[in-house]
N, C-alpha and C. Protein backbone atom coordinates (compact mmCIF):
# COMPACT_ATOMS: atom_id res chain seq x y z
N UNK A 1 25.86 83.13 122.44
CA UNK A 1 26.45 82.96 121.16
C UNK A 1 27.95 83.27 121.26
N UNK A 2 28.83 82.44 120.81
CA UNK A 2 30.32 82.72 120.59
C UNK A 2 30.48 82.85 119.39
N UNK A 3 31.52 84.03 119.33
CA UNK A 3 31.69 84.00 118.17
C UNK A 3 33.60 83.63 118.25
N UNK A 4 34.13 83.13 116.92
CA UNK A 4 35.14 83.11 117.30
C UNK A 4 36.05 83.69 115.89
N UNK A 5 37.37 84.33 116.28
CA UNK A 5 38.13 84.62 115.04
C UNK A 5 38.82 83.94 114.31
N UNK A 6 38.44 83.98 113.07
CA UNK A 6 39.28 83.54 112.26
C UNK A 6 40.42 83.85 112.24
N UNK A 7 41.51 82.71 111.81
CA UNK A 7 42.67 82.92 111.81
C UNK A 7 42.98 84.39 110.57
N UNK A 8 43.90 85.22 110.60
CA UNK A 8 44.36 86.03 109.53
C UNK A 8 45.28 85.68 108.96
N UNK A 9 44.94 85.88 107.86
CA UNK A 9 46.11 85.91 106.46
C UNK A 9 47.24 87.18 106.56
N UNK A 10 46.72 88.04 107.67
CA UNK A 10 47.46 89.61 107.15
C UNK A 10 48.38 88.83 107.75
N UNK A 11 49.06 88.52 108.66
CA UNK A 11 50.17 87.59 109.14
C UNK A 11 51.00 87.50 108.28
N UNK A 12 50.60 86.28 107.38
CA UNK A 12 51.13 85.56 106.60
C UNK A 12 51.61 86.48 105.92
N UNK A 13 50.88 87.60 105.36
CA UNK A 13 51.57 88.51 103.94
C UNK A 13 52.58 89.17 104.78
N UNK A 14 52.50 89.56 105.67
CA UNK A 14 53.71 90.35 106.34
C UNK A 14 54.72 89.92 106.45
N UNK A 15 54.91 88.40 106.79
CA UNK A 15 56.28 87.75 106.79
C UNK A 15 56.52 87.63 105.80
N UNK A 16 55.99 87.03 104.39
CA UNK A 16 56.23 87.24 103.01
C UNK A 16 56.94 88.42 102.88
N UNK A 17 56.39 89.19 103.04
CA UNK A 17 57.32 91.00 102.58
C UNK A 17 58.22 90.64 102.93
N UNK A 18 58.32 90.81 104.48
CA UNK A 18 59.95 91.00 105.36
C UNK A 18 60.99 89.78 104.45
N UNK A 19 60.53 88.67 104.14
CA UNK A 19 60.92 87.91 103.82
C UNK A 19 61.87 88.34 102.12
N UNK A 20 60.83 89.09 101.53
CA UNK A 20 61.69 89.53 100.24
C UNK A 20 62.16 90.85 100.48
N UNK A 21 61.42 91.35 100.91
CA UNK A 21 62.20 92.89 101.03
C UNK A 21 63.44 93.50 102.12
N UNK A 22 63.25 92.25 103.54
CA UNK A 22 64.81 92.53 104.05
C UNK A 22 66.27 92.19 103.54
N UNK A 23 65.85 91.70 102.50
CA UNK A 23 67.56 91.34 102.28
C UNK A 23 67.55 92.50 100.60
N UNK A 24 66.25 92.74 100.03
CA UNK A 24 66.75 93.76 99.15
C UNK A 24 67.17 94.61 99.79
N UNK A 25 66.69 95.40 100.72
CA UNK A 25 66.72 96.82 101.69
C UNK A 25 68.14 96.53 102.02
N UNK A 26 68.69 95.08 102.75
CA UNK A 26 70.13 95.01 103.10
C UNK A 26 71.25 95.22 102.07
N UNK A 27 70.94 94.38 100.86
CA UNK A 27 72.05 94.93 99.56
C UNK A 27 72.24 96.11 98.97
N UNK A 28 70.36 97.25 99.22
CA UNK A 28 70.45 98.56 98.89
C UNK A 28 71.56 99.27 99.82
N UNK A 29 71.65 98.91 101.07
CA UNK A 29 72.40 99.31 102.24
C UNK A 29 73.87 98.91 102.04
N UNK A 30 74.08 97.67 102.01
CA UNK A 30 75.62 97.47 101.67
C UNK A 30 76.49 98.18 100.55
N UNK A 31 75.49 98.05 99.07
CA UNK A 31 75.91 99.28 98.06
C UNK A 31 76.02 100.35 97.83
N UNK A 32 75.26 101.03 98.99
CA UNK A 32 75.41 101.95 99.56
C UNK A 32 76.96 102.71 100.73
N UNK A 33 76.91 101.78 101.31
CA UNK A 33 78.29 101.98 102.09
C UNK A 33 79.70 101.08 101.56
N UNK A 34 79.50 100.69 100.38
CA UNK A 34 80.35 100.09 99.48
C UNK A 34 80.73 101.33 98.23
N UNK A 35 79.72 102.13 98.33
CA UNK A 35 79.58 102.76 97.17
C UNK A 35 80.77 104.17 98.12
N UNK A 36 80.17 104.22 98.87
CA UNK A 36 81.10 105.99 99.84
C UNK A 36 82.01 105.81 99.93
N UNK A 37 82.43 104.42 100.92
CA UNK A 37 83.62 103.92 100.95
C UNK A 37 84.87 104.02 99.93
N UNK A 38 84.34 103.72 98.78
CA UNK A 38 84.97 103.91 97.48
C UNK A 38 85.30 105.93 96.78
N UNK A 39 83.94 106.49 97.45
CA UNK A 39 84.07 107.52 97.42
C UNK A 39 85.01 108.57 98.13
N UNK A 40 85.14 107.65 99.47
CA UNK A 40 86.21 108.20 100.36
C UNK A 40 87.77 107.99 99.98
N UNK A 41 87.82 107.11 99.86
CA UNK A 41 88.79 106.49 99.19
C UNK A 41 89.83 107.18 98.50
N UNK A 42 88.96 107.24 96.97
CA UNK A 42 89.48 108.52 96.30
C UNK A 42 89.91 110.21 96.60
N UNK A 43 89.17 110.35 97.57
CA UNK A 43 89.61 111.27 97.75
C UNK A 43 90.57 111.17 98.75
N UNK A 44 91.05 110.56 99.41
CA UNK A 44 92.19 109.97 100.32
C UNK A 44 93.64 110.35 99.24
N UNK A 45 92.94 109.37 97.97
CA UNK A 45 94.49 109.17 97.56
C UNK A 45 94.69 110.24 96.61
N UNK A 46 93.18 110.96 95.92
CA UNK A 46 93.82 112.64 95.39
C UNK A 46 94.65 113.13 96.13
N UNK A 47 94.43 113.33 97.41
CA UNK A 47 95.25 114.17 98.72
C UNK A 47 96.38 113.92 98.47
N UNK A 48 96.88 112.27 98.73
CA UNK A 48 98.11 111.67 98.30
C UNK A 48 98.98 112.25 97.46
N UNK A 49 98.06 112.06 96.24
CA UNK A 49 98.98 112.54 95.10
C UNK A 49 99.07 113.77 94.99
N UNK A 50 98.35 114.42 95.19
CA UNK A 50 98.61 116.17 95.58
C UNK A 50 100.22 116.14 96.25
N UNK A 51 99.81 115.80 97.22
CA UNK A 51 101.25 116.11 98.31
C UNK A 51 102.75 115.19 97.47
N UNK A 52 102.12 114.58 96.81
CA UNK A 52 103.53 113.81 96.14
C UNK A 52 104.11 114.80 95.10
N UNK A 53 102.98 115.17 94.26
CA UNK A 53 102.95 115.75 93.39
C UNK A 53 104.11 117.51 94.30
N UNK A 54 103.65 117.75 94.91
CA UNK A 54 103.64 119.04 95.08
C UNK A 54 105.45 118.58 95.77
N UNK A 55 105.10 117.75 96.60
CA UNK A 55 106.85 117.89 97.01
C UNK A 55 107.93 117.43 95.74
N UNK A 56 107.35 117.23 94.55
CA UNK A 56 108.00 116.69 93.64
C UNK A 56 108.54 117.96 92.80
N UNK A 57 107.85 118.61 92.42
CA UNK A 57 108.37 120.18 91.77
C UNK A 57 109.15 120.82 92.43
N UNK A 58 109.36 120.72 94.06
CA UNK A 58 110.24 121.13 94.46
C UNK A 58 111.73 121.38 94.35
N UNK A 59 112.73 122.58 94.26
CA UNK A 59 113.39 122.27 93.54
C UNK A 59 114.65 121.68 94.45
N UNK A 60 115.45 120.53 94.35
CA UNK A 60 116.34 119.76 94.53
C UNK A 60 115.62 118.63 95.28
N UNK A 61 114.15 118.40 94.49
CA UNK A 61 113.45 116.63 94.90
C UNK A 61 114.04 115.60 94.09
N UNK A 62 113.92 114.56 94.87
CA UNK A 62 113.83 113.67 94.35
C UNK A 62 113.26 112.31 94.93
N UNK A 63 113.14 111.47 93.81
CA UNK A 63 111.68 110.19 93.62
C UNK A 63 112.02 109.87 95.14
N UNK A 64 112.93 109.77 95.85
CA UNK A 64 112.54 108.89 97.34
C UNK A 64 112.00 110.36 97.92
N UNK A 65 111.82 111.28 97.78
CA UNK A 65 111.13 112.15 98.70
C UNK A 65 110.09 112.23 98.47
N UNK A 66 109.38 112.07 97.06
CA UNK A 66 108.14 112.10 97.18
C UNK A 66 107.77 110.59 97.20
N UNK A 67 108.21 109.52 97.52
CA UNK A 67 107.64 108.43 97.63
C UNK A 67 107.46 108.22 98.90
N UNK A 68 108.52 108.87 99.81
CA UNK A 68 108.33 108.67 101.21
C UNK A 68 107.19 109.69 101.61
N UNK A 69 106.97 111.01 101.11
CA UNK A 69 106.00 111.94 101.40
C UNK A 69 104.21 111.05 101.20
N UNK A 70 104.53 110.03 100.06
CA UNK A 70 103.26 109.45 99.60
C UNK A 70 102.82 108.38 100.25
N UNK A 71 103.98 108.15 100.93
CA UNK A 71 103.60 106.34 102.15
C UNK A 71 103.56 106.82 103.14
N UNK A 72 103.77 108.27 103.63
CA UNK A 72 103.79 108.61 104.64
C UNK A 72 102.13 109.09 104.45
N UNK A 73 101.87 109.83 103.72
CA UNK A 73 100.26 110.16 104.23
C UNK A 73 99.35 108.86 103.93
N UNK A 74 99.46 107.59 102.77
CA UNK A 74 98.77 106.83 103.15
C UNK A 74 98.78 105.73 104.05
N UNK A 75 99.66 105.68 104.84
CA UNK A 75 99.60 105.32 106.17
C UNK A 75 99.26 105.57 107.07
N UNK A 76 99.30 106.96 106.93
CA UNK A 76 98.11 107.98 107.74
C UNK A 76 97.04 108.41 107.75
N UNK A 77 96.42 107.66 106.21
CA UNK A 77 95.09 107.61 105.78
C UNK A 77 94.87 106.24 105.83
N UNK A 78 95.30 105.56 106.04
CA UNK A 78 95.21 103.84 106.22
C UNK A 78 94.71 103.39 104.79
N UNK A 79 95.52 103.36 104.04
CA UNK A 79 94.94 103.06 102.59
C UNK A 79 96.40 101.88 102.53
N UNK A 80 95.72 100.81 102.04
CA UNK A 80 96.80 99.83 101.88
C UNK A 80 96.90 99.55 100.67
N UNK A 81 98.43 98.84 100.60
CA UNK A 81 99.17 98.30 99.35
C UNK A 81 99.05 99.49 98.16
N UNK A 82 99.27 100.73 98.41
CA UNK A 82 99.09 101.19 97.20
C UNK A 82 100.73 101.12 96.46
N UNK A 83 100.35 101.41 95.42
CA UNK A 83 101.78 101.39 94.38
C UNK A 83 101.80 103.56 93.78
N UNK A 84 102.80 103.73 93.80
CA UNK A 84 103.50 105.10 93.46
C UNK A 84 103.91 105.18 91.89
N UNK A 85 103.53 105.68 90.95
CA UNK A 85 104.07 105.84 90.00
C UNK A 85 104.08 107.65 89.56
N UNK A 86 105.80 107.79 88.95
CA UNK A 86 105.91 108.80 89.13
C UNK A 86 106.33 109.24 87.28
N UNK A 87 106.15 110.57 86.76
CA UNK A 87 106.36 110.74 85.45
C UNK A 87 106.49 112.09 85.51
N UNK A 88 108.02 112.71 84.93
CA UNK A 88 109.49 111.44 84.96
C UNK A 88 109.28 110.60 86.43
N UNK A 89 110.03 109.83 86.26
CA UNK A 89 110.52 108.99 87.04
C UNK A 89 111.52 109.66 88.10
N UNK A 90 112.35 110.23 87.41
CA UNK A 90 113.42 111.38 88.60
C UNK A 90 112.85 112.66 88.43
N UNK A 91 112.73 113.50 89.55
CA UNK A 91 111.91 114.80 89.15
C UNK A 91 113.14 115.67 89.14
N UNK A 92 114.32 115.36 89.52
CA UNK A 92 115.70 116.36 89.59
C UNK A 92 115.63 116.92 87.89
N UNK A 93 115.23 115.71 87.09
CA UNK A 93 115.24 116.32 85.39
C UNK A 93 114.39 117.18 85.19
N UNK A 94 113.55 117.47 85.70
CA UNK A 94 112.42 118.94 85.18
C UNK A 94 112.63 120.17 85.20
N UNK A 95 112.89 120.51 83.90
CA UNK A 95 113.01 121.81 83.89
C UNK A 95 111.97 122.76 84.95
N UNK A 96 112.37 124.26 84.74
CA UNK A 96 111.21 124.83 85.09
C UNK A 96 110.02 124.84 83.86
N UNK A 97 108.67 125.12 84.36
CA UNK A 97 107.68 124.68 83.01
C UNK A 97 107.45 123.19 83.06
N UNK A 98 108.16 122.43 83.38
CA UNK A 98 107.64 121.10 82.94
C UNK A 98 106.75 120.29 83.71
N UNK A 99 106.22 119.72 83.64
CA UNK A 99 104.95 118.96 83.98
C UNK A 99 105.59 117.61 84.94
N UNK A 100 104.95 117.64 85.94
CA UNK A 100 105.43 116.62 87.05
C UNK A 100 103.70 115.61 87.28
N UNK A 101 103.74 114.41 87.32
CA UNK A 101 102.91 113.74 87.12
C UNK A 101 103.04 112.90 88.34
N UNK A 102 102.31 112.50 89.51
CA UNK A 102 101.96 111.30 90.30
C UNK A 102 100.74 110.57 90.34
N UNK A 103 100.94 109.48 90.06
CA UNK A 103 99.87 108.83 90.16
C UNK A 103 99.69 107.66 91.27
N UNK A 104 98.80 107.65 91.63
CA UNK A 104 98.66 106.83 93.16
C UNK A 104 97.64 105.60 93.01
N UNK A 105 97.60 104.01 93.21
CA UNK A 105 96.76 103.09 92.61
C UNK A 105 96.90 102.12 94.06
N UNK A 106 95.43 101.91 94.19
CA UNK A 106 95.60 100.86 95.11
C UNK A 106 94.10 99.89 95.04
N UNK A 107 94.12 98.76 95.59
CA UNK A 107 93.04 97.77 95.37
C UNK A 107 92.31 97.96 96.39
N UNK A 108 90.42 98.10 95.65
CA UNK A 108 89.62 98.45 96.63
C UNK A 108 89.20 97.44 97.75
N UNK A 109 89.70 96.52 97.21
CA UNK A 109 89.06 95.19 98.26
C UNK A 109 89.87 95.24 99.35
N UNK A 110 91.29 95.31 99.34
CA UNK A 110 91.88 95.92 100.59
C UNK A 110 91.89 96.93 101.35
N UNK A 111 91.20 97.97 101.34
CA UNK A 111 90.87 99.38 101.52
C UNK A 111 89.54 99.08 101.93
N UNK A 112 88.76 98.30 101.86
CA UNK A 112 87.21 98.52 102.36
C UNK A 112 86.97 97.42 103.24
N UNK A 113 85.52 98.73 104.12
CA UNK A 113 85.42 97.71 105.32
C UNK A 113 84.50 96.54 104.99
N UNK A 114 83.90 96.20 103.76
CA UNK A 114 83.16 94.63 103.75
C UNK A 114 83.97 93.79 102.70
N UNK A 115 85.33 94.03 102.85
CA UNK A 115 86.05 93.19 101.55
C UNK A 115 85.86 93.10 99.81
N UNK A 116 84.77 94.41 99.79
CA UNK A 116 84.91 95.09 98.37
C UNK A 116 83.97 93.46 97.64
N UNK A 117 83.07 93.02 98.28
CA UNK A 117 82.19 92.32 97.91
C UNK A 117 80.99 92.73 96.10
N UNK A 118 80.93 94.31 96.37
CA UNK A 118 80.48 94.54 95.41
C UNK A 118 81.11 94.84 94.33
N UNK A 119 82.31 95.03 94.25
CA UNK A 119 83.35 95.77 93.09
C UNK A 119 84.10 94.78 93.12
N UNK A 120 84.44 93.97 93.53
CA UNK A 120 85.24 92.88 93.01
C UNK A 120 87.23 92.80 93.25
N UNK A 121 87.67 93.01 92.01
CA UNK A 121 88.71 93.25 92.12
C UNK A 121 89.01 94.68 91.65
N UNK A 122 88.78 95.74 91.60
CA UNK A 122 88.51 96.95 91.43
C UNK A 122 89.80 97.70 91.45
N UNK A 123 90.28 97.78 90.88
CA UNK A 123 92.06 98.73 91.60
C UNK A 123 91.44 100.76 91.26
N UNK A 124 91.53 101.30 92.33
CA UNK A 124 90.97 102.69 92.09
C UNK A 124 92.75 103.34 92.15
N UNK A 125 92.13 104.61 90.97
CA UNK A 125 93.49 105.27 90.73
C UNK A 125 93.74 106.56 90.53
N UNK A 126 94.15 107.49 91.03
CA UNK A 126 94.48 109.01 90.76
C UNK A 126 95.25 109.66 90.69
N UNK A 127 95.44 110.92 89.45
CA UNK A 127 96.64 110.73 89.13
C UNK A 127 96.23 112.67 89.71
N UNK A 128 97.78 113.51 89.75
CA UNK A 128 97.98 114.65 90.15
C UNK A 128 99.19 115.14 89.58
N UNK A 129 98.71 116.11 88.41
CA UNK A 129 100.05 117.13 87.79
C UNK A 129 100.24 118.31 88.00
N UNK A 130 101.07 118.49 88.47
CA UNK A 130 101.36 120.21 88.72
C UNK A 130 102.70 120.67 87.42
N UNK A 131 102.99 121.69 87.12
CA UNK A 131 104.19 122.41 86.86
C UNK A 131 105.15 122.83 87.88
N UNK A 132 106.23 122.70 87.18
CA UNK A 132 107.65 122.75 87.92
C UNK A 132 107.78 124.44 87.84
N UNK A 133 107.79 125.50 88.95
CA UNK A 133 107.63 126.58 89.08
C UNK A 133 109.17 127.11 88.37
């Protein structure tokens, strides 16, 4: 007597799965390292503006020192195209007491390693105030 096997279906359902569930599992994954990326990011350019901020209260600063202090660390954080905005604008005007403001903005799609596919056109931004001692 031979007996012989039937073909299986479990086959079939298995490639079905892989079939829907590898590319969810892949977008959970990309949004995932789309998502840190963005997380890193920010904290890149807090740093930034910290250090802008901080050489800005200094007393006899001014806006090209902390703009150069601010392209200098994100160049060294590899964060591109960001833009510097400073409030005041000249920090030589701040009294002591007064409030020194930098804010640091740059686009996430240039900054990330899959071209910011999930966020789009996204511009991330942080701002850093200290007082003028």
């Amino acid at each position: 007597m031979v007996t012989r096997n039937k073909p299986s279906h479990r086959n079939a359902i298995a490639v079905t799965e892989l079939a829907v569930g590898l590319p969810l599992l892949l977008m959970v994954m990309m949004g995932t390292v789309e998502a840190c990326t963005m997380i890193r990011l920010q904290q890149k350019m807090k740093m930034v503006a910290y250090e802008g901020a901080r050489v800005g209260v200094l007393p006899e600063a001014m806006a090209d020192n902390v703009e150069w202090q601010c392209e200098t660390l994100s160049a060294d954080q590899r964060l591109n195209d960001i833009v510097v905005i400073l409030d005041p604008v000249d920090p030589r005007t701040l009294d002591s007491g007064a409030w020194f403001t930098v804010e640091v903005r740059a686009p996430f799609s240039s900054n990330t390693l899959m071209g910011g596919w999930g966020f789009g056109n996204y511009d991330l931004t942080e701002s850093v105030t200290l007082q003028k001692p």
